[in-house]
Protein backbone atom coordinates (compact mmCIF):
# COMPACT_ATOMS: atom_id res chain seq x y z
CA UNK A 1 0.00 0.00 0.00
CA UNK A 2 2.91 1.85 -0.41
CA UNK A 3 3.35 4.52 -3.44
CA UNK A 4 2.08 6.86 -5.59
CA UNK A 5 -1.85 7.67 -4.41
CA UNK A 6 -4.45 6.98 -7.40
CA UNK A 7 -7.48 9.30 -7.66
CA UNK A 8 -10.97 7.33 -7.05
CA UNK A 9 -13.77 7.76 -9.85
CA UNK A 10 -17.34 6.73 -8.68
CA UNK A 11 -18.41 4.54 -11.94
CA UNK A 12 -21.95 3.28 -10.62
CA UNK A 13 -24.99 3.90 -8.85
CA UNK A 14 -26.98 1.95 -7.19
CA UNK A 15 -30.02 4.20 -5.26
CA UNK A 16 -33.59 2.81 -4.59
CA UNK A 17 -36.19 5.05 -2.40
CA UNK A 18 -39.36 6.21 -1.71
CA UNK A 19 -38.53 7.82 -5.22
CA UNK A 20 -38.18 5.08 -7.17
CA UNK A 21 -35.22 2.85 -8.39
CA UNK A 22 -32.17 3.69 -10.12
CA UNK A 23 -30.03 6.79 -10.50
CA UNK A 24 -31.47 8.41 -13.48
CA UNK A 25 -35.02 8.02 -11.80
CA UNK A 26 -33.86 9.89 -9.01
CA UNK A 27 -32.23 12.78 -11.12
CA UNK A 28 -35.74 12.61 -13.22
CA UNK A 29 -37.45 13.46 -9.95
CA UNK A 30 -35.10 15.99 -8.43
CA UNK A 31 -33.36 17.97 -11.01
CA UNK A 32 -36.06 20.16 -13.05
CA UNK A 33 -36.94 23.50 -12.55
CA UNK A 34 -38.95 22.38 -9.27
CA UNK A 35 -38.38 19.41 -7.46
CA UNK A 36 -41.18 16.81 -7.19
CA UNK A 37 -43.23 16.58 -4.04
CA UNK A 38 -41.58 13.87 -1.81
CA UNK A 39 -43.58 10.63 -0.83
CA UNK A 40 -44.63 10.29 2.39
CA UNK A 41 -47.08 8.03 4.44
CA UNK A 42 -48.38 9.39 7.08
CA UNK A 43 -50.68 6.38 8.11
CA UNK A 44 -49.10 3.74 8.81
CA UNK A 45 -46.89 4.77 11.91
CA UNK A 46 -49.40 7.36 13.19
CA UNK A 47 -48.27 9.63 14.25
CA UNK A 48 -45.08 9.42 12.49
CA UNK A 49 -44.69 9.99 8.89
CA UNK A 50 -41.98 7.61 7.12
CA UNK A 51 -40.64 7.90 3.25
CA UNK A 52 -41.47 4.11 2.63
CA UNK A 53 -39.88 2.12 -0.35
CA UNK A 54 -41.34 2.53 -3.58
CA UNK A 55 -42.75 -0.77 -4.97
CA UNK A 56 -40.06 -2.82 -6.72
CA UNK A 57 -39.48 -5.96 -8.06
CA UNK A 58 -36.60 -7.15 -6.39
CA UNK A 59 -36.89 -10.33 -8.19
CA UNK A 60 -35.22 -7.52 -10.72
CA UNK A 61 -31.87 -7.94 -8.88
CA UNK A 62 -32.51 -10.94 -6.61
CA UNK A 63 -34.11 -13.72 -9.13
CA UNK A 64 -33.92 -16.82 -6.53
CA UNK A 65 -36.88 -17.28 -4.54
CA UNK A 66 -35.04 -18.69 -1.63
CA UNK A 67 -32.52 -16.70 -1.87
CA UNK A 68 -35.13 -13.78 -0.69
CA UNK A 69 -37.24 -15.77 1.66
CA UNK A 70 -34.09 -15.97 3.36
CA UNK A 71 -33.42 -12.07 4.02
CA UNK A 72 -35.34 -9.69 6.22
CA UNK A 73 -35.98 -6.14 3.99
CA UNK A 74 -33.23 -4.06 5.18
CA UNK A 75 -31.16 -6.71 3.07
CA UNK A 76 -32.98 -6.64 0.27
CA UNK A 77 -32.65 -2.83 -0.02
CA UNK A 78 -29.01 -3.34 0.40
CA UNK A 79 -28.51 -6.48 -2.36
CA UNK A 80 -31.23 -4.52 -4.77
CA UNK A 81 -29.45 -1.41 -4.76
CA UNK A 82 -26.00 -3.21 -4.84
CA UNK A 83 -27.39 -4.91 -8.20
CA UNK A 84 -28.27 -1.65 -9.48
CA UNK A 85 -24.54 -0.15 -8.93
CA UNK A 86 -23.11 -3.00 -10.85
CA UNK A 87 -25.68 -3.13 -13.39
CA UNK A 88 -25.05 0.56 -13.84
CA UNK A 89 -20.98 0.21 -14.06
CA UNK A 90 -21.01 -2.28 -17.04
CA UNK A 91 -19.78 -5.28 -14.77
CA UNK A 92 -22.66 -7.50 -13.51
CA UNK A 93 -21.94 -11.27 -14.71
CA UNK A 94 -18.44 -10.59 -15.27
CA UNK A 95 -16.78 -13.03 -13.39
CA UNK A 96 -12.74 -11.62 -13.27
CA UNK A 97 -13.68 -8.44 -12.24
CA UNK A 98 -16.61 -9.50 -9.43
CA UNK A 99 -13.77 -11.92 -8.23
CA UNK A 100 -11.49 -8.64 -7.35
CA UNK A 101 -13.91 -6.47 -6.41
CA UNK A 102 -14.19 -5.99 -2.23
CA UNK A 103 -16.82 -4.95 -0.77
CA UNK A 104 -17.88 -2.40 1.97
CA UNK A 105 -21.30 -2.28 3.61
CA UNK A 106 -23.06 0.01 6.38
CA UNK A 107 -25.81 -1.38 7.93
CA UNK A 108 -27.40 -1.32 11.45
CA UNK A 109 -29.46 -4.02 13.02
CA UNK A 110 -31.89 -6.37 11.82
CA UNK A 111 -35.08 -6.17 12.25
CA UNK A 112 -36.51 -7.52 15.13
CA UNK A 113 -40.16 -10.26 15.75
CA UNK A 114 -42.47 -8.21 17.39
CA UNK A 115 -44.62 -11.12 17.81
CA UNK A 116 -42.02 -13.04 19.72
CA UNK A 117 -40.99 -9.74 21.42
CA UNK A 118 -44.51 -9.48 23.02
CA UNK A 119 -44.95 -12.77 24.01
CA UNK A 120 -41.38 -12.76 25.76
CA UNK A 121 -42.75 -9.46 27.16
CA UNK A 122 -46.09 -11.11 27.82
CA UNK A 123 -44.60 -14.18 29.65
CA UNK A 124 -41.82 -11.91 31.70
CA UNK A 125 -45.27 -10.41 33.29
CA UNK A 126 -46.63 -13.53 34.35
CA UNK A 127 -43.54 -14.83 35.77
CA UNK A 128 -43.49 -11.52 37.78
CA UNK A 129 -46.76 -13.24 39.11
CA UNK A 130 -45.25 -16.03 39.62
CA UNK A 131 -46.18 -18.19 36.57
CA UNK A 132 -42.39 -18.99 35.66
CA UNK A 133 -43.67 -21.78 33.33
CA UNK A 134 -45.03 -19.55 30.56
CA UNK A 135 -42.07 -17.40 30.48
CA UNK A 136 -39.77 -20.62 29.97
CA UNK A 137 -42.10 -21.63 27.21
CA UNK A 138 -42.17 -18.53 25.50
CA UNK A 139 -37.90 -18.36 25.65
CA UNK A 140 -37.96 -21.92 24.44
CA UNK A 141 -40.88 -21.37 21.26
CA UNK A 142 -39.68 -17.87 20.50
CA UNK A 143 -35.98 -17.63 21.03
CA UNK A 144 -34.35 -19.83 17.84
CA UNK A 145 -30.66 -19.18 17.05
CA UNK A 146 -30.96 -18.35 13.77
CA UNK A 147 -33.32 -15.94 15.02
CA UNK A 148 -30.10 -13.61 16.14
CA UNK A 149 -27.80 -14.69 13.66
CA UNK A 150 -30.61 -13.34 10.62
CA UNK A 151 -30.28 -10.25 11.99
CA UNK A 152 -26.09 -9.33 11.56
CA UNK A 153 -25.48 -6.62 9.99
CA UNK A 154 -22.49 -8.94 8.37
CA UNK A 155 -25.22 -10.49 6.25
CA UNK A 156 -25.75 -7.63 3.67
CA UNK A 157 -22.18 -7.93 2.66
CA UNK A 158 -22.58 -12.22 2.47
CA UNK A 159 -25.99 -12.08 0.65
CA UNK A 160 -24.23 -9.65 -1.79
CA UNK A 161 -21.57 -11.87 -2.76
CA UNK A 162 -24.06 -15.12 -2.56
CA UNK A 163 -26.52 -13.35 -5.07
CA UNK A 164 -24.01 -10.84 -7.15
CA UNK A 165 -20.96 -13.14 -6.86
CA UNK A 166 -18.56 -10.24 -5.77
CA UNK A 167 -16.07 -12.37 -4.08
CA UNK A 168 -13.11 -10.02 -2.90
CA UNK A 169 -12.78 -9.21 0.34
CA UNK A 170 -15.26 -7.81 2.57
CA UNK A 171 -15.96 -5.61 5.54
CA UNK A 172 -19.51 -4.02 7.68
CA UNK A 173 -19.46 -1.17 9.30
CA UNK A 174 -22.73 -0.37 11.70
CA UNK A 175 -23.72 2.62 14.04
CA UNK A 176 -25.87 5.28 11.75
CA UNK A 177 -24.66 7.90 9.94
CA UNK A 178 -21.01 8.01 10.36
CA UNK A 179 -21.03 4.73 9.87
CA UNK A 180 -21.65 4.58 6.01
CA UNK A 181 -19.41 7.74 5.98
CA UNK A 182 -16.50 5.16 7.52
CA UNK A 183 -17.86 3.07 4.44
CA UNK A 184 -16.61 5.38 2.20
CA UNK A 185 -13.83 6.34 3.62
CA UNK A 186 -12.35 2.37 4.07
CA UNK A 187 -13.25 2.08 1.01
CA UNK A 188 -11.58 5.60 -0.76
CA UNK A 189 -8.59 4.88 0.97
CA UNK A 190 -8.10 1.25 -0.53
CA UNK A 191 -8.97 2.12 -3.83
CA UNK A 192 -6.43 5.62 -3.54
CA UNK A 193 -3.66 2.88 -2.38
CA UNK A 194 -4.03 1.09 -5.89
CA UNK A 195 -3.25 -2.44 -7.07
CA UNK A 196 -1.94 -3.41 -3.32
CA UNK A 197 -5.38 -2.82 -1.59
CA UNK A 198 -7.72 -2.91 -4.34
CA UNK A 199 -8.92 -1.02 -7.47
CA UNK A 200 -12.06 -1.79 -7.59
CA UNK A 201 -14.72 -1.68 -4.39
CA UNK A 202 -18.30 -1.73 -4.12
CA UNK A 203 -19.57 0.47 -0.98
CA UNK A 204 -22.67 1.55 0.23
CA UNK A 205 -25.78 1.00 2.78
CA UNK A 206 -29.17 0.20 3.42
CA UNK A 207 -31.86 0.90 5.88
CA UNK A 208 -35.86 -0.01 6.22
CA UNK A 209 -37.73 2.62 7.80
CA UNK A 210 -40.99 0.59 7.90
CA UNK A 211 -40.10 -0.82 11.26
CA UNK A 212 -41.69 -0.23 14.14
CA UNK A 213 -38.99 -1.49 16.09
CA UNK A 214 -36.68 0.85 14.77
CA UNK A 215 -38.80 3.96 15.43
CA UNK A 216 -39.45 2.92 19.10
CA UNK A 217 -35.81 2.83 20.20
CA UNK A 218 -35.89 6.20 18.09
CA UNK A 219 -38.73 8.01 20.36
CA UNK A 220 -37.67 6.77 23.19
CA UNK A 221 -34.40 9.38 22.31
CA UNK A 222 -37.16 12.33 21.61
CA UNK A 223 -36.01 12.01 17.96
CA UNK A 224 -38.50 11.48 15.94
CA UNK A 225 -40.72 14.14 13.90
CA UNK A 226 -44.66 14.04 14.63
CA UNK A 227 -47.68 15.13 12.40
CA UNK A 228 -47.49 16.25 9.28
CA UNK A 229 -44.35 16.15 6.73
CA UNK A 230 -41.80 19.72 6.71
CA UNK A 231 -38.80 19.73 4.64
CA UNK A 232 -35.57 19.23 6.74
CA UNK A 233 -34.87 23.26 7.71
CA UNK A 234 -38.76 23.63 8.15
CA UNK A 235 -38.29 21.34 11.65
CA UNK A 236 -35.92 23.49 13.29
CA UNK A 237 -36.64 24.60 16.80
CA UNK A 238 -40.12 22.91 16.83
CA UNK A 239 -41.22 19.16 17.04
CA UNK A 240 -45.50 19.49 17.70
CA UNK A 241 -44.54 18.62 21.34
CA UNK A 242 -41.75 19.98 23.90
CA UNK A 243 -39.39 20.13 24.29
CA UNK A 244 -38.87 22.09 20.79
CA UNK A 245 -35.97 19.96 18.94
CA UNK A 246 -36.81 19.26 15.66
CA UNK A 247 -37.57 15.79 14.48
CA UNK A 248 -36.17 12.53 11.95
CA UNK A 249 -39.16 11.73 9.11
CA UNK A 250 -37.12 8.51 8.59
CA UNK A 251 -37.06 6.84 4.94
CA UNK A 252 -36.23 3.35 3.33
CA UNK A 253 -33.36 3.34 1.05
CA UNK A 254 -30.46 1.71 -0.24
CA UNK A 255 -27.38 3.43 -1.50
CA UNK A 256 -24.38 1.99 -3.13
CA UNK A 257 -21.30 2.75 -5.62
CA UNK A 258 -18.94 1.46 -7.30
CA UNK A 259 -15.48 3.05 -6.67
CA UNK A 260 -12.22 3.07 -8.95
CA UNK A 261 -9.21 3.81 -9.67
CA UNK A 262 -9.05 5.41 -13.07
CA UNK A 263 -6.49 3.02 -14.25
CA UNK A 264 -8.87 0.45 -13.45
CA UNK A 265 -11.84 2.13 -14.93
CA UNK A 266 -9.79 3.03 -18.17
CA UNK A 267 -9.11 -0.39 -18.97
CA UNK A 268 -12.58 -1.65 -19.47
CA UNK A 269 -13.76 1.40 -20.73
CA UNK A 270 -15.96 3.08 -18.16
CA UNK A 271 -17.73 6.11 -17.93
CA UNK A 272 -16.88 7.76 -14.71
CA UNK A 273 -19.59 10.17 -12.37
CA UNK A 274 -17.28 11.98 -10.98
CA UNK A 275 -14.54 11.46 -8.79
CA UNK A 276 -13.94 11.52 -4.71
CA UNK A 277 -11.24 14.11 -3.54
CA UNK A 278 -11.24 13.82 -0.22
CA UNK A 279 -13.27 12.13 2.90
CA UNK A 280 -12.84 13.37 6.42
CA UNK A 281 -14.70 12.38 9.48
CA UNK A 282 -14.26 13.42 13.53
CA UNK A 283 -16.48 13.25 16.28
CA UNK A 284 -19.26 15.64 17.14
CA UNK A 285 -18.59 19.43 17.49
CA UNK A 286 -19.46 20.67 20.55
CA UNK A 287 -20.74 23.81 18.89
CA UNK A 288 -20.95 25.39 15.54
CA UNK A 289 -17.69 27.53 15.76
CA UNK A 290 -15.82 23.57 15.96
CA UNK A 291 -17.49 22.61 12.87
CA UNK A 292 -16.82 25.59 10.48
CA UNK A 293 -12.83 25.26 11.38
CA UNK A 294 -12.86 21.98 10.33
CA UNK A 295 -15.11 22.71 7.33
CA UNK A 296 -12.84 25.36 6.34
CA UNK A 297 -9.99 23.55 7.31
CA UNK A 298 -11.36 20.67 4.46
CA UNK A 299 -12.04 22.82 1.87
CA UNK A 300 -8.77 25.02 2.33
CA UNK A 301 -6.89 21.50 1.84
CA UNK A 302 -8.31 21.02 -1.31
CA UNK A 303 -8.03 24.19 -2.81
CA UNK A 304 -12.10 25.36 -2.64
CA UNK A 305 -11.74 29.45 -3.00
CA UNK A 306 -13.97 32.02 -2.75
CA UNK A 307 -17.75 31.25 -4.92
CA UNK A 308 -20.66 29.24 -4.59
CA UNK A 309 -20.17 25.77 -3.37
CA UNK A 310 -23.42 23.40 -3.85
CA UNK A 311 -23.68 21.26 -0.79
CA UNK A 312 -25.54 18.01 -0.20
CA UNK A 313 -26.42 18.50 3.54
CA UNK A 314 -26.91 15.44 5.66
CA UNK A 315 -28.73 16.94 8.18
CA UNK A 316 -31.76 15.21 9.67
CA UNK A 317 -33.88 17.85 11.13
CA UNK A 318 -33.51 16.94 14.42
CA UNK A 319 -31.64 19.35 17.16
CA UNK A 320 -31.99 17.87 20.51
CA UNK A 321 -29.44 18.33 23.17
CA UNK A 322 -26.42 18.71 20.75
CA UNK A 323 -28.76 21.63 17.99
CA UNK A 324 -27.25 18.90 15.18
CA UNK A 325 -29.45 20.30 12.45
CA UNK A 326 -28.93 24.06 13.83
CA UNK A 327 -25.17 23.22 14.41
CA UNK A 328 -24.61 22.20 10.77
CA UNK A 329 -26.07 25.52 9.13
CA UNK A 330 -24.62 27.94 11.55
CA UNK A 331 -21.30 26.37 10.64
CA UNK A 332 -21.89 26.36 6.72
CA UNK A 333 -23.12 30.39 7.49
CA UNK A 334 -19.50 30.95 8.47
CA UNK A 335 -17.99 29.98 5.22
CA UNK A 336 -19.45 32.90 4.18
CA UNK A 337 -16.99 35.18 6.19
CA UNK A 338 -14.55 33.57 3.76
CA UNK A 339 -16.28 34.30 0.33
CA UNK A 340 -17.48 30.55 -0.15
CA UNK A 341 -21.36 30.90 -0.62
CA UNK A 342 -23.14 27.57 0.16
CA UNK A 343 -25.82 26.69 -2.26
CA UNK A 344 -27.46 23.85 0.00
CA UNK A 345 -30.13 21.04 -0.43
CA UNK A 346 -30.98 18.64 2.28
CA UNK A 347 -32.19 15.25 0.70
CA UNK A 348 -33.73 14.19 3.84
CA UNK A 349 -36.46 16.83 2.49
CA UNK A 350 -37.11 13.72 -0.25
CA UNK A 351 -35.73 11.02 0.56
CA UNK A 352 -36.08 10.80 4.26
CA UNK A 353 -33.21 10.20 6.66
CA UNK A 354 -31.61 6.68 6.05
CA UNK A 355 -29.15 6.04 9.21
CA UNK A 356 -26.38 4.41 7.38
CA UNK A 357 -27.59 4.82 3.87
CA UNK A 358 -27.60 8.55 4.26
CA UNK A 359 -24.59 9.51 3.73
CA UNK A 360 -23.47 7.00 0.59
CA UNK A 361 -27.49 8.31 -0.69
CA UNK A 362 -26.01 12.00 -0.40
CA UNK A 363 -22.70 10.73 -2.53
CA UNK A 364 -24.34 9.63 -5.03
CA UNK A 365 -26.67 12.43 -5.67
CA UNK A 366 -23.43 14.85 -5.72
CA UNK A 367 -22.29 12.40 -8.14
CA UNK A 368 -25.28 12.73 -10.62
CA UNK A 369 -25.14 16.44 -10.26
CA UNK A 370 -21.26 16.73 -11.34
CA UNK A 371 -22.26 14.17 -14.28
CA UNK A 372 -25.16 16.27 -15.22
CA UNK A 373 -23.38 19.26 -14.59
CA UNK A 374 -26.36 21.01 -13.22
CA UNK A 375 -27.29 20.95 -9.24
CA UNK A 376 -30.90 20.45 -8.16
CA UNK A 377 -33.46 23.11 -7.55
CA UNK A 378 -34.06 24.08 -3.61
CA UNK A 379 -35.80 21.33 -2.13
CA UNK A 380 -37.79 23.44 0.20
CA UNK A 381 -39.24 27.26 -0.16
CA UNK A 382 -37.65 27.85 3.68
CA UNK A 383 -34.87 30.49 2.35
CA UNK A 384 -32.28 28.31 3.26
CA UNK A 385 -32.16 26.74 0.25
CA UNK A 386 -31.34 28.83 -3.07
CA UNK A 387 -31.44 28.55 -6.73
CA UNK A 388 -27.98 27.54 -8.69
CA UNK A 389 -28.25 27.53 -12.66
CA UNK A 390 -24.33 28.16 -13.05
CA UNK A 391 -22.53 24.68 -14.23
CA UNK A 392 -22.08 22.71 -11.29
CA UNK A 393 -17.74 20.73 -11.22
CA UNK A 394 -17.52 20.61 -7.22
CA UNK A 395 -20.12 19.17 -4.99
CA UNK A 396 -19.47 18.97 -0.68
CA UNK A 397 -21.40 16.16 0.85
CA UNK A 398 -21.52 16.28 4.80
CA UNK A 399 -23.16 14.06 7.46
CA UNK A 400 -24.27 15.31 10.61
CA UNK A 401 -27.39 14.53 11.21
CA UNK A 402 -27.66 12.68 14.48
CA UNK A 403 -25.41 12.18 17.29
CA UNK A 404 -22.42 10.31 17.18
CA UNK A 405 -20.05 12.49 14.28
CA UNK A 406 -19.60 14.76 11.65
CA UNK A 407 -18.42 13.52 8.01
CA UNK A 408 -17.21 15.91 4.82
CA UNK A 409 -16.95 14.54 1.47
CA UNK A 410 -16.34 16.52 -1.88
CA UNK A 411 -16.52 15.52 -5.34
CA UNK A 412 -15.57 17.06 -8.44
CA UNK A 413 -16.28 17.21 -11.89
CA UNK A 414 -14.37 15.55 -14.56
CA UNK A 415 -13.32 16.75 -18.08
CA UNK A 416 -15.39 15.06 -20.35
């Protein structure tokens, strides 16, 4: 790993939603002169709204029936949408390459039974009373071992290479956001380091909203958003309950890309997005003066002067203790003391917020804009949010939208 550092060119995208499926459905949706109204269900979780997923075949990307009676959804978002990277790069069924290529997933936990849950619950109740015998019964019928082991996060990553057939090595990251920005970053470095590490890697996450597991453990933290659907900077400061934090609208999505080194990419002909300068991630700021020096810090290191600079904002709408939402656009206000004008758009508006698919989500629709060459129209009519219609060659992706870090990525254009 020792050498000359490549540069690393995102060659496919792989991004399923409450949108639809595929990258140049998303664009469809997102880039004309106003965006499309975001998809929301407000029903189901009463009285939380959720982006669910769009209906899709994922017999599409997963053709074995066993192979998907076999996976809970947040691993079918994550195989469907790593299907659609490859398909999209030009290398699905080609055996050499899949055999190289490593992989790099972000995912959390898996879902859990609620059934079993509430009989466990049910039968811990009784026992209190002392009727021990139902409780053993209910850990005996309920609790299987493969009931755990279904849920590892390790199993997007297998299930990718048991239904794509990429066979390098692989690696999982979990713990929300920053984890699919670590990802990235494992991944960016590997494929920078060339030939020794890899030159060709497949990264990205996945995450079901529709779970109402998921969204307790959420509440119980005060973070979700109730009542009706706002845009991302439209949730600032209120909630529909005290105290007055904001609020997640969480969505379904999977998110992944194919990363690599332009020698790599050259050889076989392929038709780069854009590429990756830099990654950095740190822990949480403990206020927004912390965050703009090490956004300025970032950008100074890779040259970004004085203009507008579109921005794909990760934040989630929700403040809480640590303001992470309020935190994030006080520090992009300061780059304006330094003549860099943020032109921002928060996909959570659209897409919802994805825990560990955020981030890689927010990569690759930097990436489509720098292909396209045009960024998106505001996402919201808050005034954060303003219209760009100058040709777009440097996008800044960040990730701060919960609690446990703060991630900067920025991608540029490349000559055609």
């Amino acid at each position: 790993m020792n050498g000359a550092r490549s540069e690393v060119w995102v060659t496919g995208i792989g991004l399923v939603s409450s949108l639809g499926t595929g990258a140049e459905q998303h664009w469809a949706r997102l880039s004309g002169a106003s965006a499309s109204r975001p998809v929301v269900d407000a029903h189901m979780f009463r009285p939380y709204p959720v982006h669910l997923l769009a209906e899709i075949d994922f017999t599409a990307q997963i053709p074995k029936r066993s192979d998907l009676r076999q996976m809970e959804d947040w691993q079918r978002i994550g195989v469907f949408a790593a299907g659609l990277a490859l398909d999209d790069a030009g290398i699905k069924g080609d055996m050499d390459i899949l055999g190289r290529m490593h992989i790099v997933a972000a995912a959390g936990n898996g879902e859990r039974h609620p059934r079993a849950d509430a009989a466990v619950l049910e039968a811990v109740s009784g026992a209190a009373n002392g009727q021990a015998e139902g409780l053993n019964a209910a850990l005996v019928q309920e609790l299987r071992p493969t009931l755990y082991l279904g849920q590892q996060s390790q199993l997007l990553a297998g299930n990718i290479c048991i239904v794509h057939h990429v066979t390098g090595a692989s690696r999982t990251y979990k713990g929300e956001e920053i984890a699919g920005a670590q990802a990235v970053q494992d991944a960016v470095r590997r494929t920078a380091a060339g030939a020794g590490a890899g030159e060709i890697f497949l990264v990205g996450g996945a995450c079901n909203a529709a779970r109402w597991d998921q969204l307790l453990i959420l509440e119980l933290g005060e973070r979700l958003w109730r009542g009706c659907h706002r845009p991302v900077w439209e949730r600032r400061g209120d909630s529909g309950r005290p105290p007055l934090h904001g609020g997640m609208i969480m969505g379904s999505m999977g998110a992944f890309l194919v990363l690599e080194t332009p020698a790599h990419a050259q050889r076989r002909g392929a038709e780069p997005y854009a590429r990756i300068a830099g990654i950095g991630i740190a822990p949480a700021s403990a206020d927004a003066g912390g965050m703009a020096a090490r956004l300025r810090g970032f950008l100074h290191g890779f040259g970004v002067g004085p203009g507008r600079l579109p921005v794909i904002s990760g934040a989630s709408g929700f403040d809480g203790p640590a303001a992470c939402t309020a935190r994030e656009l006080a520090a992009l206000d300061v780059l304006e003391t330094n003549s860099i004008s943020p032109v921002i758009r928060a996909h959570g508006s659209f897409l919802g917020h994805g825990l560990e698919a955020h981030f890689p989500a927010g990569l690759a629709l930097a990436a489509l804009a720098l292909r396209h060459r045009r960024f998106y129209a505001p996402f919201d009519a808050s005034g954060v949010e303003r219209a760009h219609d100058d040709p777009v060659s440097k996008v800044l992706v960040t990730a701060t939208g919960n609690l446990s870090g703060e991630a900067l990525a920025l991608l540029t254009a490349l000559e055609a």
